[in-house]
Protein backbone atom coordinates (compact mmCIF):
# COMPACT_ATOMS: atom_id res chain seq x y z
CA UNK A 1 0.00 0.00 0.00
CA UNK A 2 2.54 2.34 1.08
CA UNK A 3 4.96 1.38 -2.06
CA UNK A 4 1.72 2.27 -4.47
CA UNK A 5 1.04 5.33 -2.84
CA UNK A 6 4.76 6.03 -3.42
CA UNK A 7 4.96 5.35 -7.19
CA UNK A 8 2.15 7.81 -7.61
CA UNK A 9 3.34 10.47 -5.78
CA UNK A 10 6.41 9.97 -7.91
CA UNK A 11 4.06 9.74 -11.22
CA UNK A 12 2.06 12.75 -10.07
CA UNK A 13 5.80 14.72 -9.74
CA UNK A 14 6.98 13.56 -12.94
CA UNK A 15 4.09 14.58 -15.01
CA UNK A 16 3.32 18.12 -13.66
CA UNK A 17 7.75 19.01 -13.55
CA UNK A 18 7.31 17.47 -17.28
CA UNK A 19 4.44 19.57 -18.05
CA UNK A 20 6.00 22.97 -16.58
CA UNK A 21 9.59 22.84 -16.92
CA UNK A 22 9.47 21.18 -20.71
CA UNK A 23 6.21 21.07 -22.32
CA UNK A 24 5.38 24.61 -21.29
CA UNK A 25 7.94 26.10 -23.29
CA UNK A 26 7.29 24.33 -26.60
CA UNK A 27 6.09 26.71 -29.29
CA UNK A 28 4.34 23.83 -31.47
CA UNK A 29 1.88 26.61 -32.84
CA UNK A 30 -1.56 27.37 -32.43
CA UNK A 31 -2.95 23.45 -32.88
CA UNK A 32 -0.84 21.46 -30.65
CA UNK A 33 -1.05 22.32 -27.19
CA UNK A 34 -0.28 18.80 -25.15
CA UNK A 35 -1.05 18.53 -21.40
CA UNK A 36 0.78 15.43 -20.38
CA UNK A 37 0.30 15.71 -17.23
CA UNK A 38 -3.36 14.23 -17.56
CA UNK A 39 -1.20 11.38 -17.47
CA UNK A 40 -0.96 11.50 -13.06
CA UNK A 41 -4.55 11.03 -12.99
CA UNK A 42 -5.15 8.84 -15.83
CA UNK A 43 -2.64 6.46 -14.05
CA UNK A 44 -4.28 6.47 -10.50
CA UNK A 45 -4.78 3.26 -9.66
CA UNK A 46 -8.24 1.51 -11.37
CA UNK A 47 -10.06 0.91 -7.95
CA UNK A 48 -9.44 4.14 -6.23
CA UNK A 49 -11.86 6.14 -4.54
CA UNK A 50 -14.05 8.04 -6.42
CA UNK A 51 -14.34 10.95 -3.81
CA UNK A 52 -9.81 10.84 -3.96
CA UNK A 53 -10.04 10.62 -7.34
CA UNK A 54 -12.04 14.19 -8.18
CA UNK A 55 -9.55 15.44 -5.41
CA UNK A 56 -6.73 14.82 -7.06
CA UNK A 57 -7.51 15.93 -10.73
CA UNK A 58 -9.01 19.53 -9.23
CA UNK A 59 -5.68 19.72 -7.12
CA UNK A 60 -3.64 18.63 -10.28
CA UNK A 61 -5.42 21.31 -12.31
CA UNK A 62 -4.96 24.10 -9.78
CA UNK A 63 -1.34 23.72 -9.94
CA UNK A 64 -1.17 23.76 -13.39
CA UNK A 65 -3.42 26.74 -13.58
CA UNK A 66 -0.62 28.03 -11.20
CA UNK A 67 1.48 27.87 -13.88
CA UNK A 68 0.00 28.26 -16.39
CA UNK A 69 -2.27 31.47 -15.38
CA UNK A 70 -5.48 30.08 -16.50
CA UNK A 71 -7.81 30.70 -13.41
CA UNK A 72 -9.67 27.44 -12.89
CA UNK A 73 -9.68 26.12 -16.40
CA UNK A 74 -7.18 23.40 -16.07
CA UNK A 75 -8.72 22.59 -12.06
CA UNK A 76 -12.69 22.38 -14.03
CA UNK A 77 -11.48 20.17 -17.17
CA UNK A 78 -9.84 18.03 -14.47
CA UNK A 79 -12.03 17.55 -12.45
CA UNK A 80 -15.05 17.14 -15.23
CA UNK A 81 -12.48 14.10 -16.79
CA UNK A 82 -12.26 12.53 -13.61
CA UNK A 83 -15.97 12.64 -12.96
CA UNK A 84 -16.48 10.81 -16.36
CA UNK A 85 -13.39 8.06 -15.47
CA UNK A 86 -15.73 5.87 -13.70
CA UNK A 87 -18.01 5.65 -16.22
CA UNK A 88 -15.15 5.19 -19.06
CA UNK A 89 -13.55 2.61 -16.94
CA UNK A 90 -17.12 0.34 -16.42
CA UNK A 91 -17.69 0.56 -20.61
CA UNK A 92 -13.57 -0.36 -21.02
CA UNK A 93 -13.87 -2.97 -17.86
CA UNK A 94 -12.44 -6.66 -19.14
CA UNK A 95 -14.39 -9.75 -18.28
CA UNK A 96 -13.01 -10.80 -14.76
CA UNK A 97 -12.89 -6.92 -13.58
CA UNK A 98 -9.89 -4.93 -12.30
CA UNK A 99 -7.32 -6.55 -10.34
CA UNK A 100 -7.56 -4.63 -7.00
CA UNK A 101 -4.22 -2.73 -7.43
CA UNK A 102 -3.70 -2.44 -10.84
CA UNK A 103 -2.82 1.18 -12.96
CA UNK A 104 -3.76 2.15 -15.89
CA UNK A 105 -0.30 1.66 -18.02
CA UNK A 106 0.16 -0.26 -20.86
CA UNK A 107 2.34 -2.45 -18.72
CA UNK A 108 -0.54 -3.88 -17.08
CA UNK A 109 -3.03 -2.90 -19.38
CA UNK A 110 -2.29 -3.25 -22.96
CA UNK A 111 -1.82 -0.79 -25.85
CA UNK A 112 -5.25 -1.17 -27.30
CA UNK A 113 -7.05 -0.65 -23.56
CA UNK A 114 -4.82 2.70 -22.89
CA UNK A 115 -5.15 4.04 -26.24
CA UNK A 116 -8.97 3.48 -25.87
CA UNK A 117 -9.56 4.81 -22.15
CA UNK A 118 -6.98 7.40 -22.34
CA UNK A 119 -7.97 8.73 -25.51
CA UNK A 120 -11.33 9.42 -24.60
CA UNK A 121 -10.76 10.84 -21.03
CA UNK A 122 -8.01 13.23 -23.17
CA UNK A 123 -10.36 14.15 -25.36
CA UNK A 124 -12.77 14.82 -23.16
CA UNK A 125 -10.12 17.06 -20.55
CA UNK A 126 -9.39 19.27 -23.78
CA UNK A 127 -12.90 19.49 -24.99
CA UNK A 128 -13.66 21.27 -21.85
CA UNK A 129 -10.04 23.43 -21.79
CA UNK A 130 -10.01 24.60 -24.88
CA UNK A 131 -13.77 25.15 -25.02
CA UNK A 132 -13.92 27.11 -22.03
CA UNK A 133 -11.24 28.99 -22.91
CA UNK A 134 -12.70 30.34 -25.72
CA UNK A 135 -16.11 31.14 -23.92
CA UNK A 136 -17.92 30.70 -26.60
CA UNK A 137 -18.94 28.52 -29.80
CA UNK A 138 -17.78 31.11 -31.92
CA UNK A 139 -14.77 29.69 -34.03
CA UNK A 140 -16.72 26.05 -33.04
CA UNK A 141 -14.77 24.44 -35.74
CA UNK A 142 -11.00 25.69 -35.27
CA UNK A 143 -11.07 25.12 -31.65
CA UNK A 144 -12.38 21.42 -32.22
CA UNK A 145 -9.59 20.54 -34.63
CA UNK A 146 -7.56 22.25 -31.81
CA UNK A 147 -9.01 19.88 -29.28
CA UNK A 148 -8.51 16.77 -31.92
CA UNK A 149 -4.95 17.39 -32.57
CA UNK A 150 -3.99 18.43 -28.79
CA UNK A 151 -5.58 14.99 -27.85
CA UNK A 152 -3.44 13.20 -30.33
CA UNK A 153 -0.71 14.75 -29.51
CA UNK A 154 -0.98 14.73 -25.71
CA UNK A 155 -2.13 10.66 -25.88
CA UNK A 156 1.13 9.89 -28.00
CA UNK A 157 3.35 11.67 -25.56
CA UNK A 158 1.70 9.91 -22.68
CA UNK A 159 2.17 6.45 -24.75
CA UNK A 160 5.75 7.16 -25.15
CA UNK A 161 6.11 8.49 -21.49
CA UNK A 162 4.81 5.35 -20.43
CA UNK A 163 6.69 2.71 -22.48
CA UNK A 164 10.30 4.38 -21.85
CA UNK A 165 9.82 5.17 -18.04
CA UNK A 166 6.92 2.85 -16.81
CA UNK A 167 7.39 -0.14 -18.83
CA UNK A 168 7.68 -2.39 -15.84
CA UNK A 169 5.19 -0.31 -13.40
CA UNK A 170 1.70 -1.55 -12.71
């Protein structure tokens, strides 16, 4: 217990330093905007609280918002994706369930399973981000490709994040 609670404070660490010391500061123009740091909560163990869960993403966002100087928008996309893991994890759930400690990696997952529950939650984190930044519908179209090509951007970092570094984490 104490060793998983470890490994994701560690994870947690890794992903927001990544986000704010590297990712930040890459000028990958207007479209591709990736938020890697998703990647702590998407990660939390599959059988966590619920309650700890929404917690965790609103504190995650906060401190990127810190950062970042967007005034809740990070903490509310957050907190809206992990609202909607549950339900992502019951439609993605394999036959026998969970195993009681296991992480969403591709370790201990597979590809197809991360690519699948990761992409949506990703989607669904920038949907909100990028929508509210705008505050409007008004360029509806531009700031959905935005969306689309910051997911696929931010789910291939996280895939390559996660076979270098946690290859052999569960």
């Amino acid at each position: 217990m104490i060793i998983e609670a470890g490994k994701n404070i560690l994870r947690f660490l890794f992903f927001i330093l990544l986000q704010v010391t590297i990712i930040r500061h890459l000028d990958m123009g207007i479209y591709f905007n990736p938020f890697v740091f998703v990647g702590a909560i998407l990660m939390l163990p599959l059988r966590m609280d619920k309650t700890l869960v929404l917690f965790i993403a609103f504190a995650t966002g906060l401190i990127i918002d810190m950062f970042y100087n967007t005034m809740g928008m990070n903490a509310a996309a957050c907190t809206f994706m992990a609202f909607c893991r549950p339900s992502i994890l019951r439609f993605y759930s394999p036959a026998g369930d969970y195993n009681a400690d296991a992480s969403a990696t591709v370790g201990s997952m597979g590809i197809r399973w991360m690519v699948s529950y990761a992409g949506v939650l990703v989607f669904l984190h920038h949907l909100v981000l990028f929508y509210l930044e705008m505050l409007s519908f008004h360029g509806f179209f531009t700031t959905l490709l935005k969306v689309i090509l910051s997911g696929v951007t931010t789910l291939i970092l996280l895939l390559v994040t996660q076979s270098i570094l946690f290859r052999n984490a569960s």
